[in-house]
C-alpha atoms as a PDB file:
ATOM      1  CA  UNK A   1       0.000   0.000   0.000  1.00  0.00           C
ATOM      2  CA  UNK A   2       1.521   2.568  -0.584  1.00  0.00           C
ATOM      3  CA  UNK A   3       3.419   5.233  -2.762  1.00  0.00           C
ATOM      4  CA  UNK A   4       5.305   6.061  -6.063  1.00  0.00           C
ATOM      5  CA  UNK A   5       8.889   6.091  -5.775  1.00  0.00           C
ATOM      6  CA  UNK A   6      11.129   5.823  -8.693  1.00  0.00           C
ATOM      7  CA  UNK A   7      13.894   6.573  -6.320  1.00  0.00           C
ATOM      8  CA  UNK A   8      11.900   9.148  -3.295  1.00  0.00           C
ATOM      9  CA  UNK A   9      15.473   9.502  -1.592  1.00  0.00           C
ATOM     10  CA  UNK A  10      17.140  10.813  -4.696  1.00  0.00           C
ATOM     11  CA  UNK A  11      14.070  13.111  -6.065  1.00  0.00           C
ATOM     12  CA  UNK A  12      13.331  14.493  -2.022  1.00  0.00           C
ATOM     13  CA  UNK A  13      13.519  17.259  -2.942  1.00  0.00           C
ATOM     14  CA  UNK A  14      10.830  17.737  -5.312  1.00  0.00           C
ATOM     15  CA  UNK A  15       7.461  16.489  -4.494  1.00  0.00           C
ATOM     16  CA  UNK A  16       5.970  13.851  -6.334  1.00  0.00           C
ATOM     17  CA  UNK A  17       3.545  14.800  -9.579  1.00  0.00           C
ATOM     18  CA  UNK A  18       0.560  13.227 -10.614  1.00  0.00           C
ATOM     19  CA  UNK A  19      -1.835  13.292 -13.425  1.00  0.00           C
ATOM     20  CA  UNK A  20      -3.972  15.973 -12.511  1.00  0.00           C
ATOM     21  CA  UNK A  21      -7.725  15.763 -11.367  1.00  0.00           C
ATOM     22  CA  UNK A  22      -9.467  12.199 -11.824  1.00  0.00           C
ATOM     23  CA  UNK A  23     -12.240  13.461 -13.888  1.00  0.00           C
ATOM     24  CA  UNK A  24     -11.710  13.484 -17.680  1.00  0.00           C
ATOM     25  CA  UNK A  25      -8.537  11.723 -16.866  1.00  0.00           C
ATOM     26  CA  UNK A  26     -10.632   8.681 -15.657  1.00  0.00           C
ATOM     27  CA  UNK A  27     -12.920   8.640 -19.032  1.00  0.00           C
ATOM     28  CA  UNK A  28      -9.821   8.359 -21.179  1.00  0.00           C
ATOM     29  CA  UNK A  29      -7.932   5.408 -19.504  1.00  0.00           C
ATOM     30  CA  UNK A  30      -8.348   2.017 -20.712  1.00  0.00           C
ATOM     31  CA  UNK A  31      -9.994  -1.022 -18.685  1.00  0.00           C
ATOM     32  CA  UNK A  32      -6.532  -2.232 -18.152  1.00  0.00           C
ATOM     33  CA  UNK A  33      -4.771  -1.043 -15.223  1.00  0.00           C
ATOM     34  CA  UNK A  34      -3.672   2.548 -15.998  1.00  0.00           C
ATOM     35  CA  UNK A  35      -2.390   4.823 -12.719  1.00  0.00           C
ATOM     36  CA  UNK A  36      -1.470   7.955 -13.053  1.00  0.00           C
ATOM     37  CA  UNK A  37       2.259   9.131 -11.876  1.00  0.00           C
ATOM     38  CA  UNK A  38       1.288  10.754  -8.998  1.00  0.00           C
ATOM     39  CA  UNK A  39       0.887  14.379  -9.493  1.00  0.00           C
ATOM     40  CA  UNK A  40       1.824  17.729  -7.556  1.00  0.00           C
ATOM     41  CA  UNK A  41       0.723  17.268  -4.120  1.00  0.00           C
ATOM     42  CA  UNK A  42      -1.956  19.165  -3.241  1.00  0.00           C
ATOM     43  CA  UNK A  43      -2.284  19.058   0.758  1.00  0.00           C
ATOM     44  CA  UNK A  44      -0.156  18.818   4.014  1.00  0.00           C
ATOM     45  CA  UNK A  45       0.217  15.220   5.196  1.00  0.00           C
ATOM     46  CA  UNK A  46       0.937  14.818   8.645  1.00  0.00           C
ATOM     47  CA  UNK A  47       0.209  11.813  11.114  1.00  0.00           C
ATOM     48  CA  UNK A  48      -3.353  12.624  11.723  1.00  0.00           C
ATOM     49  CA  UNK A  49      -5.264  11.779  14.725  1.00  0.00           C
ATOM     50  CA  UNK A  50      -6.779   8.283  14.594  1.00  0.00           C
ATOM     51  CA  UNK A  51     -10.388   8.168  14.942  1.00  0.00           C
ATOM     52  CA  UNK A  52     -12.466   7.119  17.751  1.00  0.00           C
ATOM     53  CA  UNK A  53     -15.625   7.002  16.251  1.00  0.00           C
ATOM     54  CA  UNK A  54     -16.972   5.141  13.461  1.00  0.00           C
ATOM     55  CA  UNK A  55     -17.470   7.357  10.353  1.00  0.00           C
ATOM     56  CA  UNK A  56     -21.237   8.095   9.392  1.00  0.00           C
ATOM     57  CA  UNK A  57     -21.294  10.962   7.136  1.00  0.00           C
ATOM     58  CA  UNK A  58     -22.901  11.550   3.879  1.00  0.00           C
ATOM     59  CA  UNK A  59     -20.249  10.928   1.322  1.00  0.00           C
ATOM     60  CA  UNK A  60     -18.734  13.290  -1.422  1.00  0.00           C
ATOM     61  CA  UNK A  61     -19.788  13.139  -5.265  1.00  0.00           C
ATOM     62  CA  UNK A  62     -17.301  10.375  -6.387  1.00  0.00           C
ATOM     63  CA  UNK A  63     -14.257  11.888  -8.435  1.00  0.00           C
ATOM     64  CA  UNK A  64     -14.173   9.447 -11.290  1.00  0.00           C
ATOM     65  CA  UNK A  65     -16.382   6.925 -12.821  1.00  0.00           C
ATOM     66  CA  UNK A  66     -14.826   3.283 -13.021  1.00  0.00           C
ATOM     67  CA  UNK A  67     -15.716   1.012 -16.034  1.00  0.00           C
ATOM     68  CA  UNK A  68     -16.894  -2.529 -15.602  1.00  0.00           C
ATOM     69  CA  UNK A  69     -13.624  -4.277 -16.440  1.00  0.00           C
ATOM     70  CA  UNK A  70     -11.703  -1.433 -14.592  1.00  0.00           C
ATOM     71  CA  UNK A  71     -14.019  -2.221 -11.582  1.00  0.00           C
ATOM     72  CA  UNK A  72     -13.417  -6.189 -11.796  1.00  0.00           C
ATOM     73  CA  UNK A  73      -9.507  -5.496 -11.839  1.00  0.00           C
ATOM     74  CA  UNK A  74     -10.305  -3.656  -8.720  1.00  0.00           C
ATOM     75  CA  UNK A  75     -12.050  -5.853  -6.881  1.00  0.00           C
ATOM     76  CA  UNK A  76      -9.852  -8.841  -7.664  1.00  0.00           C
ATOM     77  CA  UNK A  77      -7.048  -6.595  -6.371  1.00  0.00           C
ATOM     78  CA  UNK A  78      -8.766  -5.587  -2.890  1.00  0.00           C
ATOM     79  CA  UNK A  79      -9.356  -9.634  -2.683  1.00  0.00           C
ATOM     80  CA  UNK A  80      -6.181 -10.471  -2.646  1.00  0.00           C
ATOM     81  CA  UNK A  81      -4.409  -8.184  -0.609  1.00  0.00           C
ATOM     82  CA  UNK A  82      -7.006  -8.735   2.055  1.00  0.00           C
ATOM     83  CA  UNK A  83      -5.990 -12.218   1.860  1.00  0.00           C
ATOM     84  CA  UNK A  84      -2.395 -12.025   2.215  1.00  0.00           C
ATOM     85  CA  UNK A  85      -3.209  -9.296   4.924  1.00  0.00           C
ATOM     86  CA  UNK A  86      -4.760 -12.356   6.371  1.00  0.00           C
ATOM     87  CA  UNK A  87      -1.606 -13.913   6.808  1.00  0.00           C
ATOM     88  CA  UNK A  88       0.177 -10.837   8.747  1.00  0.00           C
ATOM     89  CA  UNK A  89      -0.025 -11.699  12.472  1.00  0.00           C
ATOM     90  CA  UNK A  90       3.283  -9.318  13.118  1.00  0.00           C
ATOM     91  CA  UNK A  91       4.821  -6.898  11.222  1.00  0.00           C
ATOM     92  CA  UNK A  92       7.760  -3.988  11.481  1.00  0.00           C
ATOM     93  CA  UNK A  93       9.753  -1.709   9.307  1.00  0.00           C
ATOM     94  CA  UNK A  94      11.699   1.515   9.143  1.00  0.00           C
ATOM     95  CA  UNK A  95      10.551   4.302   7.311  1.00  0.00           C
ATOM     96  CA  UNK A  96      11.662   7.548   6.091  1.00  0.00           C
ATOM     97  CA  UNK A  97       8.958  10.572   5.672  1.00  0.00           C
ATOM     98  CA  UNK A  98       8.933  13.378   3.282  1.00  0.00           C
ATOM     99  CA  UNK A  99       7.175  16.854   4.478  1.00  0.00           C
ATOM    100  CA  UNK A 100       6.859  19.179   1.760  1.00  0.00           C
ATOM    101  CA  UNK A 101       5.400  22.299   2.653  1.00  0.00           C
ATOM    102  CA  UNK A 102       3.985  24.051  -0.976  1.00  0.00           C
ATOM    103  CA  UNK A 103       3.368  27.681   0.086  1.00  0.00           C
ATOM    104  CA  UNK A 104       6.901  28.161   1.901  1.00  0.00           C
ATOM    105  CA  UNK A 105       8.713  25.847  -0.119  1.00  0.00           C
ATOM    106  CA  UNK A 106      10.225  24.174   3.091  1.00  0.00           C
ATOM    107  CA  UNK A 107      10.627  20.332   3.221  1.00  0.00           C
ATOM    108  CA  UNK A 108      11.691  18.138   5.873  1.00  0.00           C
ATOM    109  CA  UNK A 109      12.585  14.998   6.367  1.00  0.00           C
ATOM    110  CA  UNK A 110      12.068  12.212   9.240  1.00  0.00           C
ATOM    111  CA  UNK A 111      12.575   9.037   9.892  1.00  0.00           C
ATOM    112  CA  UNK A 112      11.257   5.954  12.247  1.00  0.00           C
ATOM    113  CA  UNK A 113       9.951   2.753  12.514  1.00  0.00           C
ATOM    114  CA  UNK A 114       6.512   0.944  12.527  1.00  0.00           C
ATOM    115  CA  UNK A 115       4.756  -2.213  14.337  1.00  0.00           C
ATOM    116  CA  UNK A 116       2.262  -4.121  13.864  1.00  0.00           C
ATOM    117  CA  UNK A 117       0.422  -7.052  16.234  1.00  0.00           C
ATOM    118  CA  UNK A 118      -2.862  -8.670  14.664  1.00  0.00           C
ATOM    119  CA  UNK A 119      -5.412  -7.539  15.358  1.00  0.00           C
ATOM    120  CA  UNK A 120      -5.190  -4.302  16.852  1.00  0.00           C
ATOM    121  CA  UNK A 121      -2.087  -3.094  18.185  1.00  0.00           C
ATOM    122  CA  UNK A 122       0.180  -0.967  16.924  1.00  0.00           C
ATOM    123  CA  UNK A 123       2.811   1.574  16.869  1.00  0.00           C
ATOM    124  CA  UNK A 124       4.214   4.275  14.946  1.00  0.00           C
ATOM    125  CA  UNK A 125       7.209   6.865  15.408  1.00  0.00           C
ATOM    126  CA  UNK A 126       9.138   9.289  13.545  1.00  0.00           C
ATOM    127  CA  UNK A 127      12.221  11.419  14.479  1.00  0.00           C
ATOM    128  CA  UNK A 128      13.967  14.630  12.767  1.00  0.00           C
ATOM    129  CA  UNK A 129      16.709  13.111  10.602  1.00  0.00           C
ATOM    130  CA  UNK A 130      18.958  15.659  11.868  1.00  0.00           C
ATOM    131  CA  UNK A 131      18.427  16.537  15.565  1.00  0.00           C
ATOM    132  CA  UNK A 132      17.144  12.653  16.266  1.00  0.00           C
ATOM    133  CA  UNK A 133      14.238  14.523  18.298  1.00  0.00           C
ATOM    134  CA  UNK A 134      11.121  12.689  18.503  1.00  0.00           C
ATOM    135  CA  UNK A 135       7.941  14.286  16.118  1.00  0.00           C
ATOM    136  CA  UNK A 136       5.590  11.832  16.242  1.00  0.00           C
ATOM    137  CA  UNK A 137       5.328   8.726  18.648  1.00  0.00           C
ATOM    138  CA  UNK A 138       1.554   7.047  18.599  1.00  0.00           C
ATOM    139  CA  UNK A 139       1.357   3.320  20.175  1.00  0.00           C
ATOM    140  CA  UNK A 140      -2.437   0.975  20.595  1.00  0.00           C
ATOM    141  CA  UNK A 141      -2.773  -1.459  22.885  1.00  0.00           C
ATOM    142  CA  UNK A 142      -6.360  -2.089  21.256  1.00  0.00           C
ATOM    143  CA  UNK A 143      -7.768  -0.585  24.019  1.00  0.00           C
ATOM    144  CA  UNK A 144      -6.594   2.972  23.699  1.00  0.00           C
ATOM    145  CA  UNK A 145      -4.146   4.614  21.375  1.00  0.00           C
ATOM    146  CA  UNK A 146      -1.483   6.657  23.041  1.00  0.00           C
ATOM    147  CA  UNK A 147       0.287  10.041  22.197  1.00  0.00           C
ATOM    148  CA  UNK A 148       3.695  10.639  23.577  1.00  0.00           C
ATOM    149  CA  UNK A 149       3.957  14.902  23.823  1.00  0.00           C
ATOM    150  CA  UNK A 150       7.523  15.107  23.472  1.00  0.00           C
ATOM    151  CA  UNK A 151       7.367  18.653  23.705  1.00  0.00           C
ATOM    152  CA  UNK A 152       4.484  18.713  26.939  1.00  0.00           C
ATOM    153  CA  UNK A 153       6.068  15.603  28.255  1.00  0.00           C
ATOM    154  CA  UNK A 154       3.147  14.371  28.301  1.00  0.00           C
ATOM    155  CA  UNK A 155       1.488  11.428  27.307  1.00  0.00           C
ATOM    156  CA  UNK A 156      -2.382  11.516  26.374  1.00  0.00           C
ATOM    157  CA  UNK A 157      -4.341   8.164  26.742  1.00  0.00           C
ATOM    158  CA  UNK A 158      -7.582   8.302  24.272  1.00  0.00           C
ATOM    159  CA  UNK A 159      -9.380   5.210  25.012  1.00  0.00           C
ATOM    160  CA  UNK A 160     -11.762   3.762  22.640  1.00  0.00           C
ATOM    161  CA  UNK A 161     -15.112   2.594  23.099  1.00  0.00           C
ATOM    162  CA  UNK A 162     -15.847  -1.186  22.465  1.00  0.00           C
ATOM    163  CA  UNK A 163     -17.348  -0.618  19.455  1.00  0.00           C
ATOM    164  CA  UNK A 164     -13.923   0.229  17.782  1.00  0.00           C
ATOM    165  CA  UNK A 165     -11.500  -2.019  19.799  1.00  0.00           C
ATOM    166  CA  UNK A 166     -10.210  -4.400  17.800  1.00  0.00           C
ATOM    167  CA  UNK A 167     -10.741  -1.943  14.141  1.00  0.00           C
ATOM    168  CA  UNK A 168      -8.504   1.210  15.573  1.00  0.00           C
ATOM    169  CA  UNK A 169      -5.639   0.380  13.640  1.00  0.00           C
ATOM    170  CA  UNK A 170      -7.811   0.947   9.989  1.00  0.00           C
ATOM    171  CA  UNK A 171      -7.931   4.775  11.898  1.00  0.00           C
ATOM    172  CA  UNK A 172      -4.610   4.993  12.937  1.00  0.00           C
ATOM    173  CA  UNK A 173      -1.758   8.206  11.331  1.00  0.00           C
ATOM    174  CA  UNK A 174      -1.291   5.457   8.055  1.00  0.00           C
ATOM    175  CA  UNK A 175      -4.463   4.505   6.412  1.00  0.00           C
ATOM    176  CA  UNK A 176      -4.363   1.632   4.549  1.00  0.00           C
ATOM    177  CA  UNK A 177      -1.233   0.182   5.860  1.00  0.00           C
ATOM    178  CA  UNK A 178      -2.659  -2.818   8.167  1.00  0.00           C
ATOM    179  CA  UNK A 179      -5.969  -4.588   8.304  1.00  0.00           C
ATOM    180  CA  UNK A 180      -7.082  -4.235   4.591  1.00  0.00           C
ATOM    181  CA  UNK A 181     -10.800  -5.156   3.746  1.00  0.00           C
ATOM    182  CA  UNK A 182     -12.138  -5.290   0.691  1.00  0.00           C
ATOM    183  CA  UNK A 183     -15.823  -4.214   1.363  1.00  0.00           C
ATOM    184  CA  UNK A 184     -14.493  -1.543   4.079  1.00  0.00           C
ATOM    185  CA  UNK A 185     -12.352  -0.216   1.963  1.00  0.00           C
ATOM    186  CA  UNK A 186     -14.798   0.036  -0.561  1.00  0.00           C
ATOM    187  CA  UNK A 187     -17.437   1.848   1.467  1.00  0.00           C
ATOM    188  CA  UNK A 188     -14.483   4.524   2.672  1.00  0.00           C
ATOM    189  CA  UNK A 189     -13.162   5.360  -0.270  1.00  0.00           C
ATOM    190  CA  UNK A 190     -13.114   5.936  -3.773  1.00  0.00           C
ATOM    191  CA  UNK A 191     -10.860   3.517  -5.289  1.00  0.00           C
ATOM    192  CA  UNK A 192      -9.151   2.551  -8.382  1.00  0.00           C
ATOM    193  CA  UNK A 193      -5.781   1.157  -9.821  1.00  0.00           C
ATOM    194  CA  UNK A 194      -3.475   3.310 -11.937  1.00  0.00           C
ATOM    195  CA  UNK A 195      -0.328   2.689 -14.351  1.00  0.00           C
ATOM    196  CA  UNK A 196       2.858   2.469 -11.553  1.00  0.00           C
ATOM    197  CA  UNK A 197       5.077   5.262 -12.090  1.00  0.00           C
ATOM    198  CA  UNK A 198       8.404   4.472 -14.138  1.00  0.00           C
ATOM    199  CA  UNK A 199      10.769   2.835 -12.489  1.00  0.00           C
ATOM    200  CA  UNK A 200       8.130   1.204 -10.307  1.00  0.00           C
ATOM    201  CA  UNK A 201       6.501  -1.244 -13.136  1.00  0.00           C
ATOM    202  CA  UNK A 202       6.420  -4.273 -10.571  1.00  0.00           C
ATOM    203  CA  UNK A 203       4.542  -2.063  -7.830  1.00  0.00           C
ATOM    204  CA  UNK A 204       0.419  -2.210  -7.820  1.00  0.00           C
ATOM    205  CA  UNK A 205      -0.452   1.307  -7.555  1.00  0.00           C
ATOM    206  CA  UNK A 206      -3.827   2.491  -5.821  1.00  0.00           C
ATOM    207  CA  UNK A 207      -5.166   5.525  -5.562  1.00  0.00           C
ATOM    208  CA  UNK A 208      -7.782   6.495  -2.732  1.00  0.00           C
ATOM    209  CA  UNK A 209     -10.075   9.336  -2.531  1.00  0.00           C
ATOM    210  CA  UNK A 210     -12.201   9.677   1.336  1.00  0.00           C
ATOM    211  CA  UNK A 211     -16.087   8.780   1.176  1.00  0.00           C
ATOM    212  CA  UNK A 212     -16.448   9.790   4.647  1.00  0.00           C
ATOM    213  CA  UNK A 213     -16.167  13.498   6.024  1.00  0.00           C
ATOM    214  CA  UNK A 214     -14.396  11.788   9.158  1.00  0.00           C
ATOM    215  CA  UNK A 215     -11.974  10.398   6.735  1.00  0.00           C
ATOM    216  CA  UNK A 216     -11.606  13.776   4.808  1.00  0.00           C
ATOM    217  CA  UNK A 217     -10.570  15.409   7.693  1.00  0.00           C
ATOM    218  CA  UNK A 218      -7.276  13.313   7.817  1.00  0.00           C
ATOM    219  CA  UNK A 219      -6.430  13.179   4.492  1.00  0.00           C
ATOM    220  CA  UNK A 220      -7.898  14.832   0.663  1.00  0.00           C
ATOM    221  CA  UNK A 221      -6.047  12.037  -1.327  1.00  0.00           C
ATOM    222  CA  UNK A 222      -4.015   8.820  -1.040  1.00  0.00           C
ATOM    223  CA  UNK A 223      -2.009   7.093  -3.379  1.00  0.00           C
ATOM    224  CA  UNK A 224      -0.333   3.987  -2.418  1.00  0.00           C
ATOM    225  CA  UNK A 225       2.478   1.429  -3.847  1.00  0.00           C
ATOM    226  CA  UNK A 226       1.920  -2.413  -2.864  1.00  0.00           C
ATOM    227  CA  UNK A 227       4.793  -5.135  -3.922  1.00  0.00           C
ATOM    228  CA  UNK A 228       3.524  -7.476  -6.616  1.00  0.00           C
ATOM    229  CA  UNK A 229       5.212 -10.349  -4.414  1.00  0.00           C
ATOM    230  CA  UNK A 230       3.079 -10.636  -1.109  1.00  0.00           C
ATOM    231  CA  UNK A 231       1.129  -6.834  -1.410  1.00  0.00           C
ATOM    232  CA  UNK A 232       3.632  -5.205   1.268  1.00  0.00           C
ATOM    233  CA  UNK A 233       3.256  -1.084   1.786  1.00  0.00           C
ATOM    234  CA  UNK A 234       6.307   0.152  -0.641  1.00  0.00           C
ATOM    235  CA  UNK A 235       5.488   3.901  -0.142  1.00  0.00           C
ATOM    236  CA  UNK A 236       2.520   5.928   0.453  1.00  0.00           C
ATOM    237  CA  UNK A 237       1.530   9.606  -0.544  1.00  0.00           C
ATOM    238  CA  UNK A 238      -0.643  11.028   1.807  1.00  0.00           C
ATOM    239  CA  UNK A 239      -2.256  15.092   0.630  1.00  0.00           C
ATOM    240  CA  UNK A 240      -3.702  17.006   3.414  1.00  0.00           C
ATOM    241  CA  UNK A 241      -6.822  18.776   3.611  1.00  0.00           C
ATOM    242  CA  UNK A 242      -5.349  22.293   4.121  1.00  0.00           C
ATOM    243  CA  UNK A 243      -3.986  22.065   0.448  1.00  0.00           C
ATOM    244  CA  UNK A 244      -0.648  23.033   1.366  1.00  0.00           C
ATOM    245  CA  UNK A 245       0.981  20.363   2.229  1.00  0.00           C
ATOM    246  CA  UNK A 246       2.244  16.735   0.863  1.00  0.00           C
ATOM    247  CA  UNK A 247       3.938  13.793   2.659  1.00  0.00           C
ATOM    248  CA  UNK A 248       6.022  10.917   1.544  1.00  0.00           C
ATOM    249  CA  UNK A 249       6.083   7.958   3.308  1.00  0.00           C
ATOM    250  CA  UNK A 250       8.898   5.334   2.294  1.00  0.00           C
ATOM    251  CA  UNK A 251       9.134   1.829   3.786  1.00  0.00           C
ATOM    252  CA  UNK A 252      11.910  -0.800   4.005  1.00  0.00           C
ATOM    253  CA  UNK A 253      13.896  -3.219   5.860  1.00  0.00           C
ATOM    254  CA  UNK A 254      10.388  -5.104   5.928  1.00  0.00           C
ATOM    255  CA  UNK A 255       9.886  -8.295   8.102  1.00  0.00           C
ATOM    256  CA  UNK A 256       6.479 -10.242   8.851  1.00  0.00           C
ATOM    257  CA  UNK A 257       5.612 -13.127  11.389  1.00  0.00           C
ATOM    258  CA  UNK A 258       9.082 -12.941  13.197  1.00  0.00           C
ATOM    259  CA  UNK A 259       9.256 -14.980  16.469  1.00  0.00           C
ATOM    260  CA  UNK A 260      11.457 -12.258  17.795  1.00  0.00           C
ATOM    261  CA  UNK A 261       8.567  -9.383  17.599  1.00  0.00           C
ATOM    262  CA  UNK A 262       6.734 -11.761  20.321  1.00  0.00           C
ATOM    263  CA  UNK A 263       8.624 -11.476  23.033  1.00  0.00           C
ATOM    264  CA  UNK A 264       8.895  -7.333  22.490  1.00  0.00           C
ATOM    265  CA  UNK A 265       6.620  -5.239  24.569  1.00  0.00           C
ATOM    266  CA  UNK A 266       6.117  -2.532  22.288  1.00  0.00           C
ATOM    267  CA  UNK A 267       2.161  -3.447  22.002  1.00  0.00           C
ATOM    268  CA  UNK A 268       1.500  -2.976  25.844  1.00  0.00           C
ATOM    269  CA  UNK A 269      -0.031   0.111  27.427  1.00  0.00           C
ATOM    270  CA  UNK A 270       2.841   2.260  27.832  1.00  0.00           C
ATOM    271  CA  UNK A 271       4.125   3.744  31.032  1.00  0.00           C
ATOM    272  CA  UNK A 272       4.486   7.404  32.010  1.00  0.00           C
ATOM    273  CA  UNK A 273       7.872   8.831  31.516  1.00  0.00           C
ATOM    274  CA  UNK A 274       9.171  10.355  35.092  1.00  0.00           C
ATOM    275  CA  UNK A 275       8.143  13.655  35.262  1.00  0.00           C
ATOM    276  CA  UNK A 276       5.658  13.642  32.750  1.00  0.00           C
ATOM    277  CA  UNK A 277       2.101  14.106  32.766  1.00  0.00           C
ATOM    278  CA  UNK A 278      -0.564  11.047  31.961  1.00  0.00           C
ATOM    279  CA  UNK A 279      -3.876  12.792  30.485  1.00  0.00           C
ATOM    280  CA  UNK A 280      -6.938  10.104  29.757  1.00  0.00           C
ATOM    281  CA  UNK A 281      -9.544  11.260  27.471  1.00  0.00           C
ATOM    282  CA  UNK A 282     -12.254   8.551  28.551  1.00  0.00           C
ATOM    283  CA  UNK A 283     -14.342   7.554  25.684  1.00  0.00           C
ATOM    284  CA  UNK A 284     -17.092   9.695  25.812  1.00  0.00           C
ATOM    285  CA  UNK A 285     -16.337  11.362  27.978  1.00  0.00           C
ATOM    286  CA  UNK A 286     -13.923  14.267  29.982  1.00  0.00           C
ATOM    287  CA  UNK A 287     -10.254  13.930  29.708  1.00  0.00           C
ATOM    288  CA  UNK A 288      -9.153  13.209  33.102  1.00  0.00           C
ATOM    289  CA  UNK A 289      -5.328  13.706  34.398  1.00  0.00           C
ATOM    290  CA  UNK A 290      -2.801  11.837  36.735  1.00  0.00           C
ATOM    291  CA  UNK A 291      -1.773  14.687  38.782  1.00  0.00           C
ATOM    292  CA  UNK A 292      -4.533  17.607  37.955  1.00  0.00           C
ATOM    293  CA  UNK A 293      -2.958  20.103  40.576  1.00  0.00           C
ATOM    294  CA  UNK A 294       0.028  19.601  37.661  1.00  0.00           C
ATOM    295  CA  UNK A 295      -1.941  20.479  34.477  1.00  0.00           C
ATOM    296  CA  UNK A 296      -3.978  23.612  33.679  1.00  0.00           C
ATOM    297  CA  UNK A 297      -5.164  22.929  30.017  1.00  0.00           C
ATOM    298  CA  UNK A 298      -6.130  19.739  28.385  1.00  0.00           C
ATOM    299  CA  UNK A 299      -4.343  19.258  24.996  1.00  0.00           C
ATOM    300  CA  UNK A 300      -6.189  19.489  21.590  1.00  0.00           C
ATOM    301  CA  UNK A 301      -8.089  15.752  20.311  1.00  0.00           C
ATOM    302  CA  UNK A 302      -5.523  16.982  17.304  1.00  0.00           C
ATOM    303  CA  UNK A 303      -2.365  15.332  17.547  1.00  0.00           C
ATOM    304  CA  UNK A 304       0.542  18.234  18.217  1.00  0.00           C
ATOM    305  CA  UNK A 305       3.933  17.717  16.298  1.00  0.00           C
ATOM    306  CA  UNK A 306       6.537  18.746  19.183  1.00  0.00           C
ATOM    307  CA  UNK A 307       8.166  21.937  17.693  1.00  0.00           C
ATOM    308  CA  UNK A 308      11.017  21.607  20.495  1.00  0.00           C
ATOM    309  CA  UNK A 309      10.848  18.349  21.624  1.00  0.00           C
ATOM    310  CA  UNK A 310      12.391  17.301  24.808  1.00  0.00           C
ATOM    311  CA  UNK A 311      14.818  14.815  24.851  1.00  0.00           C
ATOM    312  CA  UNK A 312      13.380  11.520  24.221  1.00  0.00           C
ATOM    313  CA  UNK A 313      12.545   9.527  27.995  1.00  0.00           C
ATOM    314  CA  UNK A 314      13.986   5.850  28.248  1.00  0.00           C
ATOM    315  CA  UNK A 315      11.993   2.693  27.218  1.00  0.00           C
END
């Protein structure tokens, strides 16, 4: 799942360009699969905040039409990589992220790791190539997913309600990345398969427009690069809402189903940092923290990239 890179660490500079809107370009393709190199990005891409309720708004006018055969490739496609997704009881890799920022023409780059534990813990985290500083640093423990404040020091507990234990991960900063189903993916967004970009020829490229305004809020386009050989997330292009910014996301050093992962704790609630703050936003209700004669705001639901972080506590 994921993203177009005929090389993203030699062109990160640039970002990536696509074909531009889906429209006319859709009636022209052929029923074969035909994707579109990914065009200028069009919105800011950060981690956004996973969500705790399930989506139940009215959904946009679709941005292409698919025909019949186009729609059968499709399908046969989503089949597929929900089945090998079947297969995927652990999974981990490192990543590198691309911010590019289109207004002031500033990019940055980041890199991390990511976990996975079937069938609903996870984690994700991303540091500034250069300063090592933590940006972003979300864990689930399919009860609640956790955000470490590196610049608060604090770490804010959203639990979920039942309803979505167990399906948090399909919310979680990377869409598409773990727990792909063909009919939910379907009924969240507008899908279809386009040409790989060059370079890329072996990849399966899918590109993913939100149904839902809860999805739309995260994200205004996806477009995603799977391996031919067992559907694994290559790269993923994430454009933001805002319009203004794109991100990259890059994956390697992939491994699945190793014995090691097991015996890691990674996928357990996480414990407070010393001298840092534990905020729990109860589902449904108040936020509710550690040491309240300590705090004197509650943070955003938003997620808030640490602009100074502190240095990063010990796990």
């Amino acid at each position: 799942m994921a993203v177009f890179c005929s090389g993203v660490d030699a062109r990160a500079q640039q970002p990536i360009r696509t074909r531009p809107a889906p429209g006319a370009a859709a009636q022209q393709r052929p029923a074969t699969r035909q994707a579109a190199v990914p065009a200028q990005p069009r919105a800011r891409v950060a981690a956004a905040t996973p969500a705790t309720a399930p989506p139940d708004e009215a959904p946009p006018a679709q941005p292409f039409q698919l025909t019949p055969d186009e729609q059968l490739e499709l399908d046969q496609m989503l089949r597929e990589w929900e089945s090998r997704s079947e297969q995927i009881t652990l999974f981990r890799c490192d990543l590198k992220r691309w911010e590019y920022d289109l207004v002031f023409k500033k990019n940055t780059t980041a890199v991390g790791d990511m976990k996975y534990k079937s069938p609903d813990r996870g984690l994700y985290r991303v540091r500034d190539e250069k300063t090592g500083d933590y940006l972003e640093d979300w864990r689930c423990d399919g009860k609640a997913i956790y955000e470490f404040n590196y610049a608060k020091k604090q770490v804010i507990e959203r639990q979920l309600p039942p309803q979505m234990q167990g399906a948090a991960i399909a919310n979680g900063p990377l869409p598409f990345i773990f727990g792909a189903k063909a009919e939910t993916l379907k009924k969240r967004y507008f899908l279809r398969l386009k040409q790989p970009p060059k370079g890329h020829e072996d990849k399966i490229c899918v590109e993913a427009y939100p149904k839902l305004q809860s999805d739309a809020a995260n994200f205004q386009r996806a477009e995603l690069l799977l391996t031919e050989e067992g559907m694994l997330p290559f790269a993923l292009q994430l454009d933001l809402p805002n319009g203004k910014t794109t991100t990259v996301h890059q994956f390697f050093n992939i491994k699945t189903n190793d014995l090691v992962d097991k015996l890691i704790g990674d996928f357990d609630s996480p414990r407070t940092p010393p001298f840092w703050k534990r905020i729990v936003e109860p589902a449904g209700g108040a936020p509710v923290v550690d040491d309240p004669a300590q705090v004197t705001t509650v943070p955003e639901a938003a997620p808030q990239q640490a602009t100074r972080p502190a240095q990063p506590p010990r796990r």
